[in-house]
PDB file of N, CA and C in Angstrom:
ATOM      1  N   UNK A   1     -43.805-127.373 -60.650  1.00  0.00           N
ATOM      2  CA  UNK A   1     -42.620-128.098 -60.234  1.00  0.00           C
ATOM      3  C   UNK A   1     -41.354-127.240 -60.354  1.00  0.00           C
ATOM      4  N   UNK A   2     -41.225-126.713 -61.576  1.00  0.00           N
ATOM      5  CA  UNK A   2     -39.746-125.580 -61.544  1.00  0.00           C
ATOM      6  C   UNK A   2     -39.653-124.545 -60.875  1.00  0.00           C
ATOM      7  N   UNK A   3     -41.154-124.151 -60.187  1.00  0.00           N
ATOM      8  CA  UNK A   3     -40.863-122.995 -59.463  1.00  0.00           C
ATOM      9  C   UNK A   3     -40.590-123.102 -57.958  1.00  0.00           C
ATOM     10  N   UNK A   4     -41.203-124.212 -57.194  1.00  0.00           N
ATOM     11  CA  UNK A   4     -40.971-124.812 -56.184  1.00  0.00           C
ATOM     12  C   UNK A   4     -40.119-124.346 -55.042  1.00  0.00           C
ATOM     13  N   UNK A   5     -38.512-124.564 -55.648  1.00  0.00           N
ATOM     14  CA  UNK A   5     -37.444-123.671 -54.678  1.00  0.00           C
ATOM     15  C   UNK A   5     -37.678-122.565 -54.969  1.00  0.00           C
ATOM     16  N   UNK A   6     -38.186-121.378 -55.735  1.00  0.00           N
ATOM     17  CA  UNK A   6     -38.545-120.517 -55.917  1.00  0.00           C
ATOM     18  C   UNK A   6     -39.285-119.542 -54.946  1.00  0.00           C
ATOM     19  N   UNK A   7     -40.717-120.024 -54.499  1.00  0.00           N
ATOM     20  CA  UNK A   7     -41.181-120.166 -53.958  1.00  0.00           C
ATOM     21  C   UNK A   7     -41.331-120.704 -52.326  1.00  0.00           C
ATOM     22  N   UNK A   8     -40.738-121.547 -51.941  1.00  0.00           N
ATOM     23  CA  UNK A   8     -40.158-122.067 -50.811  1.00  0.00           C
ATOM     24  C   UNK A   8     -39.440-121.254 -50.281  1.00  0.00           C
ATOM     25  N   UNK A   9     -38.114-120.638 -51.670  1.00  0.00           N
ATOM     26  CA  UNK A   9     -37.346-119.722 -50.899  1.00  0.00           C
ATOM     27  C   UNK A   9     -37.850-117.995 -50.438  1.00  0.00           C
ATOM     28  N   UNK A  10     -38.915-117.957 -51.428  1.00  0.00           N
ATOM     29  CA  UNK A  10     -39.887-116.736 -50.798  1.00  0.00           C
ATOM     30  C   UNK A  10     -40.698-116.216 -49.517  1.00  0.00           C
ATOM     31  N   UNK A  11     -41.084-117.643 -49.561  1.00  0.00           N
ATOM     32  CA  UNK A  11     -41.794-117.756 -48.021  1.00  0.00           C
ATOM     33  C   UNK A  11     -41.034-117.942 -47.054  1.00  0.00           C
ATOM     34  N   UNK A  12     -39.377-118.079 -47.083  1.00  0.00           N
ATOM     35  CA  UNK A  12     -38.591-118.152 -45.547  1.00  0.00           C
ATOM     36  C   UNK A  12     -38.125-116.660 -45.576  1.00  0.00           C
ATOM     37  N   UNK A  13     -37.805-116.085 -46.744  1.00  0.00           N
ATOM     38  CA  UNK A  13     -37.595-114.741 -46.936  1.00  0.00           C
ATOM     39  C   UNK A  13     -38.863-113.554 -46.305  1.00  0.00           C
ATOM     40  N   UNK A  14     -39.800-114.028 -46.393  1.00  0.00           N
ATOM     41  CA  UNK A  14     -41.323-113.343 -45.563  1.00  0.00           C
ATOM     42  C   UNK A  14     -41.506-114.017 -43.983  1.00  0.00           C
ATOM     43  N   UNK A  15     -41.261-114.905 -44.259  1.00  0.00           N
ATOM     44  CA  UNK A  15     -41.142-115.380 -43.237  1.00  0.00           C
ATOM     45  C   UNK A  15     -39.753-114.304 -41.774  1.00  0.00           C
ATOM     46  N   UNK A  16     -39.107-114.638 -42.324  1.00  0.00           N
ATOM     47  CA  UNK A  16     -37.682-113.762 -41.604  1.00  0.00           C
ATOM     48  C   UNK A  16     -38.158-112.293 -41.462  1.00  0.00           C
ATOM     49  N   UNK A  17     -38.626-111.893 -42.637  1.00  0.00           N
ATOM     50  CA  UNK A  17     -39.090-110.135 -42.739  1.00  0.00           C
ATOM     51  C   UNK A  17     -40.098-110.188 -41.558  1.00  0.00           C
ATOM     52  N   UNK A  18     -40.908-110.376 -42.139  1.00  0.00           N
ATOM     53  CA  UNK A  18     -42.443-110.808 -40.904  1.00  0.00           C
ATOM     54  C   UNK A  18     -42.028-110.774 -39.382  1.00  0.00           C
ATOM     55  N   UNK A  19     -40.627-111.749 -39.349  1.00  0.00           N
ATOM     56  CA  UNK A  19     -40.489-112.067 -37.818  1.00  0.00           C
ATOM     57  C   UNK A  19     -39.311-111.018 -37.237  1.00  0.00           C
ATOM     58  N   UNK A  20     -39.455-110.336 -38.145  1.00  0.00           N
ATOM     59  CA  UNK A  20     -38.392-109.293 -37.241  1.00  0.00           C
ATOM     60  C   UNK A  20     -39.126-107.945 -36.328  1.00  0.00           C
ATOM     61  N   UNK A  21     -38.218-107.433 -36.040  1.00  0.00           N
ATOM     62  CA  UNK A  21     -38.609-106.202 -35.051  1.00  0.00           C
ATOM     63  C   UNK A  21     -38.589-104.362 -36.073  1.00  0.00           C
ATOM     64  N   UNK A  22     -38.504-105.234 -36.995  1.00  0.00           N
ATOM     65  CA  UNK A  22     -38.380-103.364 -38.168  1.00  0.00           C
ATOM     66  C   UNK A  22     -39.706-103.653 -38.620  1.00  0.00           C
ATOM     67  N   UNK A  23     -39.991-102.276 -39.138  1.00  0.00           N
ATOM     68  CA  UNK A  23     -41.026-101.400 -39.613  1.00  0.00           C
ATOM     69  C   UNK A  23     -40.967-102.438 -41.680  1.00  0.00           C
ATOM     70  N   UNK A  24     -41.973-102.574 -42.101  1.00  0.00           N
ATOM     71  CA  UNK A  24     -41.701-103.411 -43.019  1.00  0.00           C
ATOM     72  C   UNK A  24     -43.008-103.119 -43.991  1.00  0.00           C
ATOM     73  N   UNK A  25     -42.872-103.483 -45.270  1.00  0.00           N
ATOM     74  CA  UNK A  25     -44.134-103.580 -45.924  1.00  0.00           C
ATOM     75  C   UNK A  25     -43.239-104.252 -47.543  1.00  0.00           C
ATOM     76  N   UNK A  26     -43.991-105.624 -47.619  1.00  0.00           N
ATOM     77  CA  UNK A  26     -43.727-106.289 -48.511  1.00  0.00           C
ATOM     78  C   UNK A  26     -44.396-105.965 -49.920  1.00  0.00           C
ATOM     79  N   UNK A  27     -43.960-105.189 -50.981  1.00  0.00           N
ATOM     80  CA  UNK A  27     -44.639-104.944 -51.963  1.00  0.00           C
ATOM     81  C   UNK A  27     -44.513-106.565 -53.042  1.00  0.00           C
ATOM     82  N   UNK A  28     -45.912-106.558 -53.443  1.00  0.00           N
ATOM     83  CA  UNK A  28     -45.753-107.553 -54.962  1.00  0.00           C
ATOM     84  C   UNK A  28     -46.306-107.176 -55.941  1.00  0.00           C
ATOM     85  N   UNK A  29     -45.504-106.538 -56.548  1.00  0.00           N
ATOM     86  CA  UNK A  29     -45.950-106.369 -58.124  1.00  0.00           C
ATOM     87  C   UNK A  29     -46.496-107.133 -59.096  1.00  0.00           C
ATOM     88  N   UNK A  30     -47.376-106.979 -59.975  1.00  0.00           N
ATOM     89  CA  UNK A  30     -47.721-108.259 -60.916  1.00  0.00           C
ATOM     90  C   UNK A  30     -46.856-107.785 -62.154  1.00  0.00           C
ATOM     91  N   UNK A  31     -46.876-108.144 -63.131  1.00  0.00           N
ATOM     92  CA  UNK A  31     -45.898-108.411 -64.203  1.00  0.00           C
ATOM     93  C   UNK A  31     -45.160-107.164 -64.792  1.00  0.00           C
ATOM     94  N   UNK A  32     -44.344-106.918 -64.855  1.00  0.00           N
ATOM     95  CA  UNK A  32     -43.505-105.248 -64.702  1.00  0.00           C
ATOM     96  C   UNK A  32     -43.238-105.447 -66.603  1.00  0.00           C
ATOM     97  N   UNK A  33     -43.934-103.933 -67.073  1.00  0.00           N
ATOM     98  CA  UNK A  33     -43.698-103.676 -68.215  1.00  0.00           C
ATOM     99  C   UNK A  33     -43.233-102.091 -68.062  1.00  0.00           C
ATOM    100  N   UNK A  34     -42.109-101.986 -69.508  1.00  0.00           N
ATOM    101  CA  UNK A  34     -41.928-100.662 -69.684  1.00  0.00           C
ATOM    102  C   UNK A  34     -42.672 -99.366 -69.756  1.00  0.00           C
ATOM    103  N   UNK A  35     -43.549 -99.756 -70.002  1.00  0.00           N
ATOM    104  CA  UNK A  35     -45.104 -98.832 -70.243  1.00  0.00           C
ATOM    105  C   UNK A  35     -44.772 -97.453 -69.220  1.00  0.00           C
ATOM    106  N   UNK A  36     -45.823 -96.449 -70.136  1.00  0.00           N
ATOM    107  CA  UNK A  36     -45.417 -94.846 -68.871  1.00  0.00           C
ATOM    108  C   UNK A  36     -46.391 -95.212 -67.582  1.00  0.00           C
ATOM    109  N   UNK A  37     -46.094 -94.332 -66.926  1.00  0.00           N
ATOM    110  CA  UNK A  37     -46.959 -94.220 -65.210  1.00  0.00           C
ATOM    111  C   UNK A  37     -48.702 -94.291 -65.694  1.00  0.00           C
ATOM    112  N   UNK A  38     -49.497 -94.971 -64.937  1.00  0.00           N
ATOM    113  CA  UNK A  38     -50.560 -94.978 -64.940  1.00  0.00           C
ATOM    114  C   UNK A  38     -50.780 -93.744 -63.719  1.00  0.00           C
ATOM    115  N   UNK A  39     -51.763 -92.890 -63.797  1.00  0.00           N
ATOM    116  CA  UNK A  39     -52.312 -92.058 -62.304  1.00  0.00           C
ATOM    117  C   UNK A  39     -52.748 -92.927 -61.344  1.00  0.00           C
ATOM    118  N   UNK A  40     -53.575 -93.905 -61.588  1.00  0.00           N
ATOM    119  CA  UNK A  40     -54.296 -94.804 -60.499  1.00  0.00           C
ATOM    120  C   UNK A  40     -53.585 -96.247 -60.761  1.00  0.00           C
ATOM    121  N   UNK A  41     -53.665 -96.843 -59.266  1.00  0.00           N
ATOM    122  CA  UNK A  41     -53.083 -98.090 -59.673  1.00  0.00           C
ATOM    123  C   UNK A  41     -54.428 -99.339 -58.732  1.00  0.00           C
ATOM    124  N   UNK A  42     -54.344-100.245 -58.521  1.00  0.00           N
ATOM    125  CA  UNK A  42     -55.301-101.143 -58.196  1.00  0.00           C
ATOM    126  C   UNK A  42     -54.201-101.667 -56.990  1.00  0.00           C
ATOM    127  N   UNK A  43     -54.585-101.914 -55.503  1.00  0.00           N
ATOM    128  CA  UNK A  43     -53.533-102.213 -54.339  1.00  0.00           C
ATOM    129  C   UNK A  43     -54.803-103.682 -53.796  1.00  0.00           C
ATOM    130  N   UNK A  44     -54.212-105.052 -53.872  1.00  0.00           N
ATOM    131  CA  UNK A  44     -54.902-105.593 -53.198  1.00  0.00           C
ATOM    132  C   UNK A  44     -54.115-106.574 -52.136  1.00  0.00           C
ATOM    133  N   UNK A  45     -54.883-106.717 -51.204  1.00  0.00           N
ATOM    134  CA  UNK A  45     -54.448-107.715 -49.881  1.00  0.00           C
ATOM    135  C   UNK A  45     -54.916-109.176 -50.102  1.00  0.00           C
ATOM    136  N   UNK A  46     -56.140-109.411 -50.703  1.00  0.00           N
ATOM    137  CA  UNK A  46     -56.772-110.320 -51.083  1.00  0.00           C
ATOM    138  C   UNK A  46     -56.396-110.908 -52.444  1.00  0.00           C
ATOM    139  N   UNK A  47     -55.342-111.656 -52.475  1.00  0.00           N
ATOM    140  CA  UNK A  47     -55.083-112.392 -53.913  1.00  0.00           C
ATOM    141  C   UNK A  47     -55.880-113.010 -54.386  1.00  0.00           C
ATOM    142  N   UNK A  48     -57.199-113.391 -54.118  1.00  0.00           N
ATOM    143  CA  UNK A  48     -58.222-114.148 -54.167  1.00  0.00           C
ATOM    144  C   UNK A  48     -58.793-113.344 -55.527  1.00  0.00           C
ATOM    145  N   UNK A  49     -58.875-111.806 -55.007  1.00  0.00           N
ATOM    146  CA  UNK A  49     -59.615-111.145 -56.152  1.00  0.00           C
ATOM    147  C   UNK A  49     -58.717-110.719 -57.755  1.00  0.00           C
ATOM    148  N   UNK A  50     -57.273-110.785 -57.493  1.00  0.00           N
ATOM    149  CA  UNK A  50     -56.235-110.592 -58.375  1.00  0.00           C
ATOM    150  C   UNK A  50     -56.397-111.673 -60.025  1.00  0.00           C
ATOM    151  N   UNK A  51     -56.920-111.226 -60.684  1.00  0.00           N
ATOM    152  CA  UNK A  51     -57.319-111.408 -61.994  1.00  0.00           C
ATOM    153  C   UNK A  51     -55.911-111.594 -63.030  1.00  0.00           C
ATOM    154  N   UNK A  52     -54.787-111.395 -62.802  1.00  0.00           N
ATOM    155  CA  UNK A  52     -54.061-110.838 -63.551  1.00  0.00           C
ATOM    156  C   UNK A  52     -53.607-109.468 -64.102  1.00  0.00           C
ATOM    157  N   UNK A  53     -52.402-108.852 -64.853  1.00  0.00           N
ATOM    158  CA  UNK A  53     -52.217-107.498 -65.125  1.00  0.00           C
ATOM    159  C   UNK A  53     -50.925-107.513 -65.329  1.00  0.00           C
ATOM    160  N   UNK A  54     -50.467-106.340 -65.586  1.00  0.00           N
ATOM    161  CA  UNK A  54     -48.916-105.815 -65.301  1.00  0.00           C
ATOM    162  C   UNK A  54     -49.259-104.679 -64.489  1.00  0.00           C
ATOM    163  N   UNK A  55     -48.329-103.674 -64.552  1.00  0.00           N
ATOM    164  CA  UNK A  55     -47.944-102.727 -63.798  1.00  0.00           C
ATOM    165  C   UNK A  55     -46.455-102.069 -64.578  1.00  0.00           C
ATOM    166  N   UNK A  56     -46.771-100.877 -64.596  1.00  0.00           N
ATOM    167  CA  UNK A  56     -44.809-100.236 -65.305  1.00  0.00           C
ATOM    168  C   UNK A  56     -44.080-100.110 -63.737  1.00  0.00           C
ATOM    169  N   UNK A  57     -43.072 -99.897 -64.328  1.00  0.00           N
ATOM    170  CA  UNK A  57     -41.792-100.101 -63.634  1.00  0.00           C
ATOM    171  C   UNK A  57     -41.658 -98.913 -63.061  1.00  0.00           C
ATOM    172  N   UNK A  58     -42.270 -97.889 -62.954  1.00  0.00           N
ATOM    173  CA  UNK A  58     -42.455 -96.007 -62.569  1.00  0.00           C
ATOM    174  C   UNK A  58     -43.844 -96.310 -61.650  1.00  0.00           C
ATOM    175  N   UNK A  59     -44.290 -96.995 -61.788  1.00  0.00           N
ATOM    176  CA  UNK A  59     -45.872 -97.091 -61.042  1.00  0.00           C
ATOM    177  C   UNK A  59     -45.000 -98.062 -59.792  1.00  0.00           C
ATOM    178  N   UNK A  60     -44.305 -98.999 -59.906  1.00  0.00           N
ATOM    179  CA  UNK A  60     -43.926 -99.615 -58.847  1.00  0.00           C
ATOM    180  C   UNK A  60     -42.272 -98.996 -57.804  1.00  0.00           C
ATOM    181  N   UNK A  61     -41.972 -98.584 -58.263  1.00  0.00           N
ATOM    182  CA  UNK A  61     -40.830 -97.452 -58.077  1.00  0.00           C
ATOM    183  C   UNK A  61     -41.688 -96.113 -57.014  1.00  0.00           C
ATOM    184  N   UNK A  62     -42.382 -96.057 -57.760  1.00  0.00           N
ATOM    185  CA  UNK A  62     -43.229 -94.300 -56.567  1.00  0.00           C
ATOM    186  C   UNK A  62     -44.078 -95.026 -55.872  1.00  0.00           C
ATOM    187  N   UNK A  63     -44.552 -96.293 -56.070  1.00  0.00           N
ATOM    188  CA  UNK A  63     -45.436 -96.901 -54.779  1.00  0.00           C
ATOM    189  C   UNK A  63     -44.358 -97.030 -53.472  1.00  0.00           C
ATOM    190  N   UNK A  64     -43.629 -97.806 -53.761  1.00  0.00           N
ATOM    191  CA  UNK A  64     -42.514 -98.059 -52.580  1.00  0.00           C
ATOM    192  C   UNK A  64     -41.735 -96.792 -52.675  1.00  0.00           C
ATOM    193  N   UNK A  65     -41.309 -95.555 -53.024  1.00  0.00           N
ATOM    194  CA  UNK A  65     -41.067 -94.640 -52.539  1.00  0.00           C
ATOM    195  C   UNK A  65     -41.740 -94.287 -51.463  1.00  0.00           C
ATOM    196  N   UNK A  66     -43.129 -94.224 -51.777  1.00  0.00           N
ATOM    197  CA  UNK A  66     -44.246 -93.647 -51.018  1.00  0.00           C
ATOM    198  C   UNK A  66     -44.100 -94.222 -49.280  1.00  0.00           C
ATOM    199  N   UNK A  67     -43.695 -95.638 -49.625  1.00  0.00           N
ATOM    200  CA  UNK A  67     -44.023 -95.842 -48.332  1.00  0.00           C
ATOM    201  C   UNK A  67     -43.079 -95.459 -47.059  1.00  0.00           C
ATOM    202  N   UNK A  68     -41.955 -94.561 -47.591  1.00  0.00           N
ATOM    203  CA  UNK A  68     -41.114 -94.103 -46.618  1.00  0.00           C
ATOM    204  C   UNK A  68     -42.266 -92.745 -46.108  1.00  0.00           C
ATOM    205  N   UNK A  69     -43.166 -92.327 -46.607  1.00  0.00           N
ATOM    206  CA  UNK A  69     -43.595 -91.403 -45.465  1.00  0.00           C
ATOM    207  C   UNK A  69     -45.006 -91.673 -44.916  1.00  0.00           C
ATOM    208  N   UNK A  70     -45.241 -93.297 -45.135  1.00  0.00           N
ATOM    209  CA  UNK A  70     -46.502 -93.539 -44.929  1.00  0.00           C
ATOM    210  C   UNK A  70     -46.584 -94.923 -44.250  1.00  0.00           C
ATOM    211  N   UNK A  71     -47.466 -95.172 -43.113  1.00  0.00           N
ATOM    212  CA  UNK A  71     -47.500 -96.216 -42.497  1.00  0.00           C
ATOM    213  C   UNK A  71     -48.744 -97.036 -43.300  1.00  0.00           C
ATOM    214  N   UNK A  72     -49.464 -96.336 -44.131  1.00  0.00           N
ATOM    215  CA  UNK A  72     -51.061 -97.315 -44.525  1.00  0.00           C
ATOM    216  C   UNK A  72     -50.669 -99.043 -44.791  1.00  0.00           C
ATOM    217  N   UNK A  73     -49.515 -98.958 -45.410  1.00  0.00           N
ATOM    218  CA  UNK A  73     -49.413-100.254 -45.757  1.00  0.00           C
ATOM    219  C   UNK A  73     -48.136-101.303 -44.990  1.00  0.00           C
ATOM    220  N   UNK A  74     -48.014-100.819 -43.760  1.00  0.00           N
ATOM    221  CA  UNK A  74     -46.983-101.163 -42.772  1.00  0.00           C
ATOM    222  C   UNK A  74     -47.852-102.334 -42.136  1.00  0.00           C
ATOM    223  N   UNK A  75     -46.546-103.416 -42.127  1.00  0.00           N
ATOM    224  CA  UNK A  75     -46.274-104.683 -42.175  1.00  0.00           C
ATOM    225  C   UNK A  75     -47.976-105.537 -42.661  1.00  0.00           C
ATOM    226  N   UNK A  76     -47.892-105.111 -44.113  1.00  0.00           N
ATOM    227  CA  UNK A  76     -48.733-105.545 -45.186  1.00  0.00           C
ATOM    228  C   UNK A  76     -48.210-106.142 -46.006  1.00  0.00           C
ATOM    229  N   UNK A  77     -48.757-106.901 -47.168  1.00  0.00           N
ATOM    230  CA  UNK A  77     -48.195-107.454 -48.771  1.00  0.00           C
ATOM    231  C   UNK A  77     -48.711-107.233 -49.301  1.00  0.00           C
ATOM    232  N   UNK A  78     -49.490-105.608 -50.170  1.00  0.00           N
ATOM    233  CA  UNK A  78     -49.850-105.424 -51.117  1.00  0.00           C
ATOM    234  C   UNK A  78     -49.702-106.123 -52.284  1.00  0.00           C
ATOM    235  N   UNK A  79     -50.209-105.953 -53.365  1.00  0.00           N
ATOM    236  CA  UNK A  79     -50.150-106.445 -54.935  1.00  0.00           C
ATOM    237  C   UNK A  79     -50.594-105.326 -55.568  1.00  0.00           C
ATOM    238  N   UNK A  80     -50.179-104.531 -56.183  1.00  0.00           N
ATOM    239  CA  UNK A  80     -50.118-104.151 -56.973  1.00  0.00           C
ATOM    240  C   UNK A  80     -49.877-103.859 -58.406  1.00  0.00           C
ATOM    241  N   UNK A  81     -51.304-103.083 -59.553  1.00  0.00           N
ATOM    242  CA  UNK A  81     -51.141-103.629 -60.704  1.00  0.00           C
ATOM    243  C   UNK A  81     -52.122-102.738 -61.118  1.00  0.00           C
ATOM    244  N   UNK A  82     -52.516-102.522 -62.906  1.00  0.00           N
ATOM    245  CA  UNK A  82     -53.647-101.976 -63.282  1.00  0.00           C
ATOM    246  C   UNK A  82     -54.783-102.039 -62.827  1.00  0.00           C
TER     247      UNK A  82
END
């Protein structure tokens, strides 16, 4: 119930991204801790399989760097996490 407008307001926000004419890729991070860089990270499309996790704040920072020279995950919604 408290998250509701939360949420609502997420999906018109994807919604708008989605329906535009730019180059796009929606990253979602799962729970952002200070922690150092992991080397490997876990990228899923399927929230179905998403178990829970965090992710540091350097692991999600060089993912979306990345995607300025890379189309793999163009107009996608990754999740990303341990």
């Amino acid at each position: 119930m408290l998250l509701r407008n939360v949420y609502a307001d997420k999906d018109r926000q994807e919604a708008i991204i989605k329906g535009s004419d730019m180059d796009w890729t929606i990253v979602r991070p799962s729970v952002l801790n200070n922690k150092a860089r992991h080397n490997t990270i876990q990228t899923l499309t399927d929230l179905n399989q998403f178990r829970g996790g965090s992710i540091s704040r350097e692991n999600v920072a060089t993912f979306v760097l990345d995607q300025v020279t890379t189309d793999r995950w163009l107009h996608k919604l990754p999740l990303i996490t341990w």
